[in-house]
Protein backbone atom coordinates (compact mmCIF):
# COMPACT_ATOMS: atom_id res chain seq x y z
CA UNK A 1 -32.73 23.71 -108.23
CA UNK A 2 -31.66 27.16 -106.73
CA UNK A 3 -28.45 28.30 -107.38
CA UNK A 4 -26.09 28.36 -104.35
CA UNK A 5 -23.34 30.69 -105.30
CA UNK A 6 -20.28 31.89 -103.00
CA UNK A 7 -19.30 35.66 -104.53
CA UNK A 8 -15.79 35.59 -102.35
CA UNK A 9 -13.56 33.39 -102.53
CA UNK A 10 -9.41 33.48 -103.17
CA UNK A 11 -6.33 31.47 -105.20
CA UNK A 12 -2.97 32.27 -104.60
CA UNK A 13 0.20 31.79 -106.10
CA UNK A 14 3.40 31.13 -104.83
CA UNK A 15 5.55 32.90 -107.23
CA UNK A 16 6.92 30.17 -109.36
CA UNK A 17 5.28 32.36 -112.60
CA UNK A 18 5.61 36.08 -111.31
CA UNK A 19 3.34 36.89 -114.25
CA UNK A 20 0.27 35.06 -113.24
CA UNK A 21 0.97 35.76 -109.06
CA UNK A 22 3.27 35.60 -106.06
CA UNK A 23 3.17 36.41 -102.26
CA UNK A 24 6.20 38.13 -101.17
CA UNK A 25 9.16 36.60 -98.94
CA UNK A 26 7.91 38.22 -96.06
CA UNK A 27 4.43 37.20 -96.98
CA UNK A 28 5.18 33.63 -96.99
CA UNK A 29 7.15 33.65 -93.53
CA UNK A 30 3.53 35.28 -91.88
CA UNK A 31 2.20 33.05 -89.54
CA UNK A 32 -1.57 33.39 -91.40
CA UNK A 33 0.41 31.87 -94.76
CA UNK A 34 2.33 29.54 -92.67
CA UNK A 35 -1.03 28.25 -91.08
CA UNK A 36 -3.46 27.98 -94.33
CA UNK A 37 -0.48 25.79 -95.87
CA UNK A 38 -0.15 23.67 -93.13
CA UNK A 39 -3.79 23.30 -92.79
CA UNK A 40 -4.28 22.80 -96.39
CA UNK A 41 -1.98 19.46 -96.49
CA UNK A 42 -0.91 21.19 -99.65
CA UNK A 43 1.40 18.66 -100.21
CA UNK A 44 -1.24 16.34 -101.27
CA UNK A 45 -1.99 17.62 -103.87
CA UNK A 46 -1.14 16.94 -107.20
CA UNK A 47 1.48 19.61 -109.53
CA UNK A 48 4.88 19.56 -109.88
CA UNK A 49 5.09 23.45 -108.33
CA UNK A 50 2.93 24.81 -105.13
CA UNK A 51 1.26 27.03 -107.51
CA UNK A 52 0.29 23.75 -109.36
CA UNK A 53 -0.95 22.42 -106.44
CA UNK A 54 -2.61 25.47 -104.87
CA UNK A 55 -4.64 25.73 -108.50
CA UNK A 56 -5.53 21.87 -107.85
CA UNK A 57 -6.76 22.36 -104.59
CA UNK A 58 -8.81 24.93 -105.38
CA UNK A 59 -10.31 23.03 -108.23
CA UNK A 60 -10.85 20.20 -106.48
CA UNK A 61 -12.73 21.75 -103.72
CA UNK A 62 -15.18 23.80 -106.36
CA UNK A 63 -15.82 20.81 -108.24
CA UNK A 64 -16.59 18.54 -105.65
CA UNK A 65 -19.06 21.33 -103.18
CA UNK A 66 -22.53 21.17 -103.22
CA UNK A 67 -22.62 24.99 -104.64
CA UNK A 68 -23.56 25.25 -108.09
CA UNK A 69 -21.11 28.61 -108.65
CA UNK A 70 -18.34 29.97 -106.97
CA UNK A 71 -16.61 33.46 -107.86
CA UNK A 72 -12.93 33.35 -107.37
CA UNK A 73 -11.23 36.79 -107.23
CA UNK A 74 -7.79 38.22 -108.56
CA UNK A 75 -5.75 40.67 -106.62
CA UNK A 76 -4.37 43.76 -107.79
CA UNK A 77 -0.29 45.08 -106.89
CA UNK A 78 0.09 47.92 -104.66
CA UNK A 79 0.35 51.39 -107.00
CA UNK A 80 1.07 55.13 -105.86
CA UNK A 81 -0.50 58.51 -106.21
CA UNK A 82 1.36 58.76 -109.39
CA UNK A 83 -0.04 55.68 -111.06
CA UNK A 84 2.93 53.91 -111.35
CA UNK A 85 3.75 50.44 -109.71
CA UNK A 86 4.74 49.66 -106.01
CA UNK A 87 6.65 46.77 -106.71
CA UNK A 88 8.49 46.03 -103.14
CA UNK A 89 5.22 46.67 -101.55
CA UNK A 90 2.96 44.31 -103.26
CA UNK A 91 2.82 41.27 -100.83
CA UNK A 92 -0.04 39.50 -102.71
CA UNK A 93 -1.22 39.23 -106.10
CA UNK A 94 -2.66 36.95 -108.77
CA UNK A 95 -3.57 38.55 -112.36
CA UNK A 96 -6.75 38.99 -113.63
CA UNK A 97 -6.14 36.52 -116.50
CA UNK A 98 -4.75 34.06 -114.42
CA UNK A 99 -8.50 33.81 -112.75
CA UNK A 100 -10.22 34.40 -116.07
CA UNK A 101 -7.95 31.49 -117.54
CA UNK A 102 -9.17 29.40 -114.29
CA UNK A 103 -13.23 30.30 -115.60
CA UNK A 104 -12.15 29.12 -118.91
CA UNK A 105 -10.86 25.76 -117.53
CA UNK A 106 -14.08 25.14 -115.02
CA UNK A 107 -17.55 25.84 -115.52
CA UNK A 108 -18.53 26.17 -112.05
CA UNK A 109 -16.09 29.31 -111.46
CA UNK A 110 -16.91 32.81 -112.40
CA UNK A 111 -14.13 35.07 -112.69
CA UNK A 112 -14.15 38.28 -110.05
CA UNK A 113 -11.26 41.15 -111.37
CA UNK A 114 -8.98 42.83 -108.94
CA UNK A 115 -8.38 46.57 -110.04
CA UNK A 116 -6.82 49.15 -108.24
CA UNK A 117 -7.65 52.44 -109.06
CA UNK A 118 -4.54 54.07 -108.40
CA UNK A 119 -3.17 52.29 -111.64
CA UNK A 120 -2.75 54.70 -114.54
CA UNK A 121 -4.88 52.48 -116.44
CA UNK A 122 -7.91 51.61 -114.56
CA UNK A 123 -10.38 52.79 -116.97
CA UNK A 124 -8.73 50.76 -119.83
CA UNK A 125 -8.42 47.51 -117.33
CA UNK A 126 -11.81 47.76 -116.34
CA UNK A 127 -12.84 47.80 -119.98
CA UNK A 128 -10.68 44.98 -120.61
CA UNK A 129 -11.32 42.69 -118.54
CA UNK A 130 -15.16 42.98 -118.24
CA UNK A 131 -14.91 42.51 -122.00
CA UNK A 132 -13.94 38.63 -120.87
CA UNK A 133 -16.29 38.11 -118.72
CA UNK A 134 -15.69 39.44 -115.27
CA UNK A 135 -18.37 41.47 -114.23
CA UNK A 136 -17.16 41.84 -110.39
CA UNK A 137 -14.57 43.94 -109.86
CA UNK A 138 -12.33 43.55 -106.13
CA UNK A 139 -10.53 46.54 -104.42
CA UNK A 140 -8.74 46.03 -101.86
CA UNK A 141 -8.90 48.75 -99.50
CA UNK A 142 -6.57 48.18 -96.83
CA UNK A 143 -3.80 46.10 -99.02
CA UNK A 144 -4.04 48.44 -102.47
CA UNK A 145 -3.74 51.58 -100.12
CA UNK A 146 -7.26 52.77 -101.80
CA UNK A 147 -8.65 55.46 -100.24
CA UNK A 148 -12.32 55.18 -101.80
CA UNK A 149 -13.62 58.42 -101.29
CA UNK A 150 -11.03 60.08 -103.42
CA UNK A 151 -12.75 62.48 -106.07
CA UNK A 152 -9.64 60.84 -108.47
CA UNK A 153 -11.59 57.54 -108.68
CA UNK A 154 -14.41 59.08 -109.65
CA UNK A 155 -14.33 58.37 -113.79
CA UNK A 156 -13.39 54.93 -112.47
CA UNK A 157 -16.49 54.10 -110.41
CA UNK A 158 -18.74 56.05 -113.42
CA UNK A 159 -17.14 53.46 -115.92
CA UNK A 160 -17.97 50.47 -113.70
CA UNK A 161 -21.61 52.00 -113.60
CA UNK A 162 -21.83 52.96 -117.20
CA UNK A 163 -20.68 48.86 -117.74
CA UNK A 164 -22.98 47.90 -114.73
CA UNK A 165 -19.97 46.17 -113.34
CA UNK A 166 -20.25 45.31 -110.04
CA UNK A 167 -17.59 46.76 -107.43
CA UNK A 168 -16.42 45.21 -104.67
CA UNK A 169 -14.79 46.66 -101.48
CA UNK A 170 -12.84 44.98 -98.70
CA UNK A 171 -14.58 46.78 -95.34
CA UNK A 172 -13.29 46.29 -91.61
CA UNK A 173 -9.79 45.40 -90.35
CA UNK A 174 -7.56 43.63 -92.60
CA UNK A 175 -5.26 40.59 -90.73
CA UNK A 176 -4.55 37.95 -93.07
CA UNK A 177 -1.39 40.17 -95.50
CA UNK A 178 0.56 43.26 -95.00
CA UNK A 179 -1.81 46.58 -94.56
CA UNK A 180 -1.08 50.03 -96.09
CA UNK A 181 -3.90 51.54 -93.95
CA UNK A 182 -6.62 49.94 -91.82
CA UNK A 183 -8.90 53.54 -92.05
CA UNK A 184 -9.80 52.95 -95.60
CA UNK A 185 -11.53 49.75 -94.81
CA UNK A 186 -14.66 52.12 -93.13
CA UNK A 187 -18.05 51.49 -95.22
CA UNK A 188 -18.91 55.42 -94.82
CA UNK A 189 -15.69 55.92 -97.76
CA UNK A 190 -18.02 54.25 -100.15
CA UNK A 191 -20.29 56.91 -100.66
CA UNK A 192 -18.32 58.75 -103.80
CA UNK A 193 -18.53 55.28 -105.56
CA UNK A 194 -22.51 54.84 -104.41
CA UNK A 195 -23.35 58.00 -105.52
CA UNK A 196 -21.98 57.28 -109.57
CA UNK A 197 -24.82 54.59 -108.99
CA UNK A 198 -22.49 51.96 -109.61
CA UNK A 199 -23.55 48.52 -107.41
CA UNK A 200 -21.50 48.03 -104.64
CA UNK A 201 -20.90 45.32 -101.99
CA UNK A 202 -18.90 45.92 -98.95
CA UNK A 203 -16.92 43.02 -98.18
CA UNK A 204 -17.41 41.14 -94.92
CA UNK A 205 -20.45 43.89 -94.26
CA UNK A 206 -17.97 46.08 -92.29
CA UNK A 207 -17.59 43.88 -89.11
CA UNK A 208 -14.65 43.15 -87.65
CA UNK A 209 -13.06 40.54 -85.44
CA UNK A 210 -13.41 40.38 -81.77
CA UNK A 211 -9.91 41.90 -80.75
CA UNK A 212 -10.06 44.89 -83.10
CA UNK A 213 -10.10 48.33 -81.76
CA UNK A 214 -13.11 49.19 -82.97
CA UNK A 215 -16.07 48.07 -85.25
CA UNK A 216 -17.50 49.76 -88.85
CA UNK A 217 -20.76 47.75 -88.74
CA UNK A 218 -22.74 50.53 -87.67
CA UNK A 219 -21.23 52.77 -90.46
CA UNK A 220 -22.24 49.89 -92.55
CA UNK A 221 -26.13 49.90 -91.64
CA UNK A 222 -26.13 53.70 -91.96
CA UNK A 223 -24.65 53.36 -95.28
CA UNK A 224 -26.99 50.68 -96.28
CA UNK A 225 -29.77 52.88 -95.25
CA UNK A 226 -28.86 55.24 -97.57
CA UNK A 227 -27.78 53.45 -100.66
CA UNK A 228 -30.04 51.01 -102.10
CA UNK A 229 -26.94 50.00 -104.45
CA UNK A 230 -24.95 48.80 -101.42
CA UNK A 231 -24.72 44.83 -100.66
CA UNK A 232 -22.65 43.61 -97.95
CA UNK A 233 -21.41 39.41 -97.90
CA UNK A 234 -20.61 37.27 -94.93
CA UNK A 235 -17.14 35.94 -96.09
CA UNK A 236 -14.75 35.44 -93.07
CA UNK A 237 -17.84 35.90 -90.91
CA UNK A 238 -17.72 31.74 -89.87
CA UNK A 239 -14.44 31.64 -88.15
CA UNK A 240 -13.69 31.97 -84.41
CA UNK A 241 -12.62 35.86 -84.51
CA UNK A 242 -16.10 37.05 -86.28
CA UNK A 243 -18.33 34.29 -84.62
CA UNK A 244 -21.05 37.05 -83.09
CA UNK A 245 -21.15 38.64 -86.39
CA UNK A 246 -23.44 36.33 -88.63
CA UNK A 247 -26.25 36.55 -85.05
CA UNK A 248 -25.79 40.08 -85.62
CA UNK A 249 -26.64 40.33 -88.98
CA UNK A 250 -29.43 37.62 -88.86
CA UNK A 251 -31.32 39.56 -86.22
CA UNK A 252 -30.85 42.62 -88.53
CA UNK A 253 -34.51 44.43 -90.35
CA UNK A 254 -35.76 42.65 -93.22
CA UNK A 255 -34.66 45.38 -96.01
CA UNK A 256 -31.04 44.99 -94.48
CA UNK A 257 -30.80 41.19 -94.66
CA UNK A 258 -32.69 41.02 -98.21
CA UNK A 259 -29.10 42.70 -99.40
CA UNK A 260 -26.65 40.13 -97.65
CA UNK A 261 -24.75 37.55 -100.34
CA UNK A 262 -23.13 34.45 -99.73
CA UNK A 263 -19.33 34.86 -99.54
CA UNK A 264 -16.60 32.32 -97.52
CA UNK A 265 -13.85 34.11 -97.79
CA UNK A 266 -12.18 30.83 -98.77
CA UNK A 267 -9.07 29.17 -98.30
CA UNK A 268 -9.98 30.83 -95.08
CA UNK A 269 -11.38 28.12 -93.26
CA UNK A 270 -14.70 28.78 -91.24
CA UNK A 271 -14.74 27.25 -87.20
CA UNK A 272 -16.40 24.17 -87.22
CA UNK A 273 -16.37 24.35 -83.07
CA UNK A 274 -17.50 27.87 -82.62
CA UNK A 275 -21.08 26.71 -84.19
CA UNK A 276 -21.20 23.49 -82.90
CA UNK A 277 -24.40 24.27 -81.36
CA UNK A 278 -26.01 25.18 -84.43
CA UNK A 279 -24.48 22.37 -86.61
CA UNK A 280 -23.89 19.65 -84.74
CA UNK A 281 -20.66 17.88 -83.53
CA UNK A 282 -20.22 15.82 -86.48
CA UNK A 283 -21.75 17.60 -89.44
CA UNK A 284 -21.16 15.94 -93.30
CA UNK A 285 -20.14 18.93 -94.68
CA UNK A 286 -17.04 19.05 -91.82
CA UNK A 287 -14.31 17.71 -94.36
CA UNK A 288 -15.37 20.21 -96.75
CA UNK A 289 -14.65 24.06 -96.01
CA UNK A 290 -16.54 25.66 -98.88
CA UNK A 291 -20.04 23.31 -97.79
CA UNK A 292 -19.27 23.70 -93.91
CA UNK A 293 -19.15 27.36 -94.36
CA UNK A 294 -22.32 27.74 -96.53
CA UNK A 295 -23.90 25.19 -93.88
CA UNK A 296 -22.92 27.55 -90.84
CA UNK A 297 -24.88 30.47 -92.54
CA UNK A 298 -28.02 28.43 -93.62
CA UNK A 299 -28.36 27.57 -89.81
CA UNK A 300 -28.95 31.63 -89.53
CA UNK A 301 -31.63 31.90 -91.89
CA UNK A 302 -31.04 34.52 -93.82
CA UNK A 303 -34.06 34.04 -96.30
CA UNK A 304 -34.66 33.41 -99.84
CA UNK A 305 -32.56 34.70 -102.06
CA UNK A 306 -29.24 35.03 -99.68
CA UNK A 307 -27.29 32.50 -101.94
CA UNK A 308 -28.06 33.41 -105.53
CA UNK A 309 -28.59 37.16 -104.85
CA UNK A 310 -24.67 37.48 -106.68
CA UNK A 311 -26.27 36.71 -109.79
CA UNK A 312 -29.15 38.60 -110.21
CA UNK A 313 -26.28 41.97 -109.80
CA UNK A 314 -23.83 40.04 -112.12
CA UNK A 315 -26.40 39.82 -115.24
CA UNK A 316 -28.31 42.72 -115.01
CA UNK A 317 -29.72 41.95 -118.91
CA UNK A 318 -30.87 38.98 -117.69
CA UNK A 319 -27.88 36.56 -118.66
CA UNK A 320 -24.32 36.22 -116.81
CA UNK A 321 -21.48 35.92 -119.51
CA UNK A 322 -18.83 33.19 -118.72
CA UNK A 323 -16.11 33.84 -121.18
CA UNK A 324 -17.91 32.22 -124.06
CA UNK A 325 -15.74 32.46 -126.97
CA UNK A 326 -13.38 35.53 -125.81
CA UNK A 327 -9.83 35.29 -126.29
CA UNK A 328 -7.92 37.57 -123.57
CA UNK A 329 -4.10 39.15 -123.93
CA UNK A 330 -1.85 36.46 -121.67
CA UNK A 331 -1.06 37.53 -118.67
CA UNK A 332 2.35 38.42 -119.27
CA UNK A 333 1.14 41.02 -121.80
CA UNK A 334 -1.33 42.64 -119.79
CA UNK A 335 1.32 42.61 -116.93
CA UNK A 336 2.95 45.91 -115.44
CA UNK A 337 6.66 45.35 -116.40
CA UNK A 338 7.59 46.03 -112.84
CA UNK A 339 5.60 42.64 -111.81
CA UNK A 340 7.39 40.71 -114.50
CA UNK A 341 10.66 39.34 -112.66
């Protein structure tokens, strides 16, 4: 059977364990949290805490989809120019051995690191945490406040490529959590990192939703022109907002769509009724977000290869390392002592 693997999807935590994630106050009154909770019937679930039940959830839903692999990602605090930890602005994060302890506890997950360069040590969590098994590495552009065409993050993006980790960079307008800066999300910033050699994707393929001022998904096709190392995924691209995106992208050339992966962007839930044409009214896959979303992109036709593409870049010597036998710091000793509280 071919393996059907989603390379972007989330977990959160409310906060009851600041060491293994929270979303700030303000975070949790947003109208995007507010709305995933309620449409998540989170109360369902099983745990004694939301964070129990968010982990449960999340389980549940891997276990039980018709993909064979699903790469769940941490998410790095917010740091400065100095290195240090941005404590009050950090509105979302979950540690990178919180996810790597969620690989451990189910096969079908493989673990995807959150790093933000601006921490003092990148390098040294890079190191660290590929040595457990993650071999994709998140940054989020427009939430960390990473600039990535800064010649700072250079040794960085050389150390991913020296480890032939895989980076991975939010592109386009950010909505869904507080924003340092919405310019650092354009696909033309990751040139520095491309030109290391290190293997990039560009999250969500640098579109952007239908109300945004303005769109990077040309500067993502130029930028794909240029870089062979440069993959862009579809995650978000199902729901209402991004609907014209995934045409777009289908009707792209051949050597553009031969570098697309499979990504949901789940617990982001794709738009059932802004496809119905393509999928039907009453689909089987409808009560299931992680299958409804992978059926909405099949119905484009992206070729052969579009869902397992994530693992020929994760195991570049020809085998993809799931924490077998690695024993990792907790989480509360790998933790900045700012995010500790």
């Amino acid at each position: 059977m071919t393996p059907a693997v989603d390379c972007h999807t989330h977990i959160f935590c409310w906060g009851e364990n600041p060491a293994d994630g929270f979303i700030s106050e303000a975070q949790r009154r947003a109208w995007t949290t507010r709305l995933l909770i309620w449409a998540t019937r989170i109360e369902r679930e099983r745990g004694a805490t939301i964070s129990e039940k968010l982990r449960s959830l999340v389980l549940r839903r891997i276990e039980t989809s018709m993909l064979t692999h699903v790469v769940v990602l941490a998410q790095d605090a917010v740091y400065g120019p100095d290195g240090l930890l941005r404590d009050s602005a950090t509105h979302f994060y979950v540690s990178n051995d919180y996810v790597l302890g969620l690989a451990r506890d189910c096969p079908k997950v493989i673990p995807g690191a959150s790093i933000n360069p601006w921490r003092r040590d990148a390098v040294a969590e890079l190191e660290r945490c590929f040595a457990a098994g993650a071999r994709l590495i998140k940054v989020h552009t427009a939430i960390q406040g990473v600039d990535p065409s800064l010649a700072r993050f250079e040794s960085f993006y050389r150390r991913a490529a020296e480890l032939k980790a895989v980076l991975m960079f939010h592109t386009g307008f950010e909505h869904s959590c507080h924003v340092v800066s919405q310019r650092y999300t354009n696909p033309a910033l990751l040139e520095r990192a491309l030109d290391t050699g290190v293997t990039v994707i560009a999250a969500h393929s640098g579109t952007c939703a239908i109300f945004d001022p303005r769109t990077y998904y040309p500067a993502f096709v130029r930028t794909m022109r240029r870089y062979p190392n440069l993959y862009g995924d579809t995650a978000v691209l199902a729901t209402a907002p991004r609907f014209f995106a995934l045409r777009r992208l289908s009707l792209a050339p051949d050597w553009l769509r031969r570098r697309i992966l499979h990504g949901s962007d789940y617990p982001f839930p794709p738009s059932r009724w802004a496809f119905l044409a393509r999928i039907g009214l009453f689909p089987p896959e409808r009560t299931h977000p992680l299958d409804l979303d992978l059926k909405i992109k099949r119905s484009f036709g992206f070729g052969g290869g579009y869902e397992s593409r994530i693992l020929e870049l994760l195991r570049p010597s020809g085998r993809l390392c799931l924490l077998e036998g690695v024993d990792t710091p907790s989480s509360r000793q790998s933790l900045p002592e700012g995010l500790i509280r």
